[in-house]
N, C-alpha and C. Protein backbone atom coordinates (compact mmCIF):
# COMPACT_ATOMS: atom_id res chain seq x y z
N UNK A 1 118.46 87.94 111.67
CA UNK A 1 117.32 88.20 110.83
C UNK A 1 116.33 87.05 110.98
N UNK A 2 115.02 87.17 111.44
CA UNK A 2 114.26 86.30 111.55
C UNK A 2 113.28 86.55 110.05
N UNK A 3 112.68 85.05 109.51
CA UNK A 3 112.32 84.81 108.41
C UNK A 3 110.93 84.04 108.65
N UNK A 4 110.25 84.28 108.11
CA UNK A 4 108.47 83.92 108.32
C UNK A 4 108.50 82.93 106.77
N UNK A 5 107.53 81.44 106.89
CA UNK A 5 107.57 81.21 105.55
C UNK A 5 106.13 79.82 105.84
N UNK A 6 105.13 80.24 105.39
CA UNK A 6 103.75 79.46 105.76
C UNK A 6 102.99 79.28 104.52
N UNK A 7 102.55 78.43 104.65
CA UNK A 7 101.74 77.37 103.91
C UNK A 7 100.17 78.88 104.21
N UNK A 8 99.65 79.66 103.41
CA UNK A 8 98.68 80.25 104.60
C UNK A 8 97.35 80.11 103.46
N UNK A 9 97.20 78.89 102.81
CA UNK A 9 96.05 78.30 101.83
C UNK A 9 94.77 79.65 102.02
N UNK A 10 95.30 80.72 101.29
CA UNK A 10 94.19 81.58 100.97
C UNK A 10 94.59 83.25 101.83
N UNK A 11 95.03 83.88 101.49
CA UNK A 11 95.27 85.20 101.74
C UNK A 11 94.41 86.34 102.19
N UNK A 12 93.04 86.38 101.63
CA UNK A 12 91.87 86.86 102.08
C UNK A 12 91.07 86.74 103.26
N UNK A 13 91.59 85.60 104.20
CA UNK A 13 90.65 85.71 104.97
C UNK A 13 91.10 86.70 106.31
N UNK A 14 90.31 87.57 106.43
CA UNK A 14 90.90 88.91 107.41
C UNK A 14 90.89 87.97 108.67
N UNK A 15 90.21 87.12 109.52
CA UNK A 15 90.69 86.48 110.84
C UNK A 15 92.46 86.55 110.73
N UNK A 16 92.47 85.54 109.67
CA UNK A 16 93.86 84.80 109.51
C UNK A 16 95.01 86.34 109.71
N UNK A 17 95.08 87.65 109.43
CA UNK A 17 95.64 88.92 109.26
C UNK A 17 95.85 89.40 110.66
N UNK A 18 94.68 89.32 111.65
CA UNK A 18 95.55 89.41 112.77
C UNK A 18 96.23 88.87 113.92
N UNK A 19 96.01 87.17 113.83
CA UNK A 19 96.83 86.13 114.13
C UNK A 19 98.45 86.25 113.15
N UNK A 20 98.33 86.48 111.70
CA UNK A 20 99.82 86.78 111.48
C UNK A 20 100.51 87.77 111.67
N UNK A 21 99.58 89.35 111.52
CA UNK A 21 100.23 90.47 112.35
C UNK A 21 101.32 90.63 113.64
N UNK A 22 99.97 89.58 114.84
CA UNK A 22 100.64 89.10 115.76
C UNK A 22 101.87 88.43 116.09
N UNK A 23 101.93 87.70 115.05
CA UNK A 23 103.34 86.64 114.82
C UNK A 23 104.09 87.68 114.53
N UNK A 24 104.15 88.40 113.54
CA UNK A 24 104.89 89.28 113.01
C UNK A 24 106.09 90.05 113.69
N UNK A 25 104.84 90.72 114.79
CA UNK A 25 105.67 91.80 115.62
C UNK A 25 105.57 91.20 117.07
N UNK A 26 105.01 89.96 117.24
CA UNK A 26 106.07 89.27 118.13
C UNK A 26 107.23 89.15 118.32
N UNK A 27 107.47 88.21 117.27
CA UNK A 27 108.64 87.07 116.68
C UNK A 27 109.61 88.69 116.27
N UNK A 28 109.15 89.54 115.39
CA UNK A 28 110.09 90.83 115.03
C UNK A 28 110.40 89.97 113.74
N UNK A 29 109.84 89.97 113.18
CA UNK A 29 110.02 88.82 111.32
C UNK A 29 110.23 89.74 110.64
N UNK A 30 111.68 89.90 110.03
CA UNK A 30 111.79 91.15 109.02
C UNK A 30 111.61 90.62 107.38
N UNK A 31 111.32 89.71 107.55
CA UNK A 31 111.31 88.95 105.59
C UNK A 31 109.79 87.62 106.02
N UNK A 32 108.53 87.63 104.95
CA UNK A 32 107.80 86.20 105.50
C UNK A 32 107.61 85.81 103.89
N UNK A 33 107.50 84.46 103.85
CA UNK A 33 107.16 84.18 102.31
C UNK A 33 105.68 83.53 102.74
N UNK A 34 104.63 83.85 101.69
CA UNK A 34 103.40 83.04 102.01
C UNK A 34 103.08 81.94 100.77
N UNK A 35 103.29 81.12 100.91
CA UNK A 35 102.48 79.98 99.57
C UNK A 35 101.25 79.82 99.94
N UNK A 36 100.50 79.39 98.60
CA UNK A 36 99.26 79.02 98.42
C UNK A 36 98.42 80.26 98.93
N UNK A 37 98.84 81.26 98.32
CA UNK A 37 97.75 82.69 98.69
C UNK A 37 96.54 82.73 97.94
N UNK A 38 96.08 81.37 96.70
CA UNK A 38 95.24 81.41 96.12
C UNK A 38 94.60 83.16 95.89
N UNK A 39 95.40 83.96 95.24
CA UNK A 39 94.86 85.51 95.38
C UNK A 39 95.35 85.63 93.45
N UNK A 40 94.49 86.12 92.80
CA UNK A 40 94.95 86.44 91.31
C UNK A 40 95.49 87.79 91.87
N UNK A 41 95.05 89.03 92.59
CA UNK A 41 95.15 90.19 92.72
C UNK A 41 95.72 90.67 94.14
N UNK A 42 96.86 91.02 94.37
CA UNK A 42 96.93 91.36 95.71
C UNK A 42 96.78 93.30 96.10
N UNK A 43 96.13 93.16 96.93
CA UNK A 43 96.16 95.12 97.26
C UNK A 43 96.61 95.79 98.25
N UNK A 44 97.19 96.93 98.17
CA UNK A 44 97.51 97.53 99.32
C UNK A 44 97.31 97.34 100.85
N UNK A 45 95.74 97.81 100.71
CA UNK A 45 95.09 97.32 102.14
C UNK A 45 95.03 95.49 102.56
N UNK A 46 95.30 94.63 102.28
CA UNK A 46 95.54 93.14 102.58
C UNK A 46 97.07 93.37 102.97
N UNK A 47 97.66 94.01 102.41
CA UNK A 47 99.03 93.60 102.65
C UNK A 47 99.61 94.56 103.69
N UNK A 48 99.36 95.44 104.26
CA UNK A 48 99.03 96.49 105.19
C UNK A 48 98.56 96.02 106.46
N UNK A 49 97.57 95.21 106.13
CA UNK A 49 97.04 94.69 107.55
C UNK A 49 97.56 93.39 107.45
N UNK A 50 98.21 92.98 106.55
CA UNK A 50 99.05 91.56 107.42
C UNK A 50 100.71 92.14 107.83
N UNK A 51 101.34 92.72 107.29
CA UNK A 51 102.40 93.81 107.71
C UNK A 51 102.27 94.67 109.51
N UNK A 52 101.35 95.35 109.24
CA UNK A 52 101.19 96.13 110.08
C UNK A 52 102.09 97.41 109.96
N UNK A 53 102.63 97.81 109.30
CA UNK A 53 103.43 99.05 108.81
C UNK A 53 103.72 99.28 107.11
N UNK A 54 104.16 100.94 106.79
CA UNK A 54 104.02 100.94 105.78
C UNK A 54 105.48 100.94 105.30
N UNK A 55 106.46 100.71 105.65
CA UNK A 55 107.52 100.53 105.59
C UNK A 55 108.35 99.27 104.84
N UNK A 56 107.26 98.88 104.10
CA UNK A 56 107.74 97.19 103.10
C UNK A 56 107.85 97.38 102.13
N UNK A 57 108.33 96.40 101.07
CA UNK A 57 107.99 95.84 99.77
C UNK A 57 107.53 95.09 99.85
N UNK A 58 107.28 94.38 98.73
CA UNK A 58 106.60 92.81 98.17
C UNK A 58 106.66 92.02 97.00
N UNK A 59 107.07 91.15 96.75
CA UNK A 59 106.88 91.00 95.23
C UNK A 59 105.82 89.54 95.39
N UNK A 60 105.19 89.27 94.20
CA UNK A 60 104.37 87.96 93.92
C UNK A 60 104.03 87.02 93.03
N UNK A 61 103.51 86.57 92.95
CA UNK A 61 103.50 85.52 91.60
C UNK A 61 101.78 85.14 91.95
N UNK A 62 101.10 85.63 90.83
CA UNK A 62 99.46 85.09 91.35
C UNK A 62 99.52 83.17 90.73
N UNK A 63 98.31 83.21 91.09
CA UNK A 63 98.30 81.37 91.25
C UNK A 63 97.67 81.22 89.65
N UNK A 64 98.24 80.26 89.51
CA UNK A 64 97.91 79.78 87.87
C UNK A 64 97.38 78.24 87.66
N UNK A 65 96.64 77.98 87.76
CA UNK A 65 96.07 76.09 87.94
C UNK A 65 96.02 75.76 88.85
N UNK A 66 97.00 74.77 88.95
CA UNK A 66 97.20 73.84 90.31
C UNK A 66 98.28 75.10 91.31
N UNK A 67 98.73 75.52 90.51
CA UNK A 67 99.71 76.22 91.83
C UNK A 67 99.10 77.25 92.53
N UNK A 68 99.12 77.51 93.84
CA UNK A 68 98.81 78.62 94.90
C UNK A 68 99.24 79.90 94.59
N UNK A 69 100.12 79.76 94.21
CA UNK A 69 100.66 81.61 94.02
C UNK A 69 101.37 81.90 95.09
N UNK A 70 102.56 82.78 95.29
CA UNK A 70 103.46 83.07 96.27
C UNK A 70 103.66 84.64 96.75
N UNK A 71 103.64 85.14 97.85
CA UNK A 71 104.32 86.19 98.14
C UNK A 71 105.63 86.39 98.87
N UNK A 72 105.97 87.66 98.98
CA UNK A 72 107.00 87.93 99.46
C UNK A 72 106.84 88.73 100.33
N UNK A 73 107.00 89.44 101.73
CA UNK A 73 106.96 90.34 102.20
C UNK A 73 108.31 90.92 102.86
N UNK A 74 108.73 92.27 103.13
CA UNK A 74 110.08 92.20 103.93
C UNK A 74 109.88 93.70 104.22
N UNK A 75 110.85 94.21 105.56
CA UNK A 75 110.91 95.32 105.71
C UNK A 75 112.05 96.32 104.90
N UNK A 76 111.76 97.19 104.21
CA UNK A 76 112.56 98.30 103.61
C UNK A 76 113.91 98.60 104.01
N UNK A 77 113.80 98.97 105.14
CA UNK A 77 114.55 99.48 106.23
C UNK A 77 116.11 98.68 106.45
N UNK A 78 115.45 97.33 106.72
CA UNK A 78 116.28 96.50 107.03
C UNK A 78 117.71 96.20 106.01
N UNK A 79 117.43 96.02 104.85
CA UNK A 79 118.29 96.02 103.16
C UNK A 79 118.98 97.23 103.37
N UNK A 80 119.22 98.60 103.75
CA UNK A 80 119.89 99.58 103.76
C UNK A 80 120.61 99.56 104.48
């Protein structure tokens, strides 16, 4: 099981989505954690195009002060 886990200071910026896509389904990363997503709100379509399939979950924690906020990403599939 390969595991993704980056520092990626800001979640929104679409460049940054298909440089990690890429990593993604390079590498074959079935679980990535992102810190510092600075994001109060995360949506479907952001998390879709950093995924690249619809086949995930996610869970998150939005950023509160000083802290970044965290995600989770992983494939479905894989846990069964």
């Amino acid at each position: 099981m390969k595991v993704l886990s980056l520092n990626i200071r800001g979640i929104q910026d679409r460049p940054k989505h298909a440089k990690l896509w890429s990593l993604i389904r390079v590498e074959g990363v079935v679980m990535c954690f992102f810190q510092k997503t600075k994001c109060s709100m995360l949506f479907d379509d952001i998390l879709k195009s950093l995924w690249g399939v619809t086949n995930f979950d996610w869970m998150a924690r939005s950023f509160v002060g000083q802290s970044g906020g965290i995600l989770c990403l992983w494939k479905k599939r894989w846990w069964r």
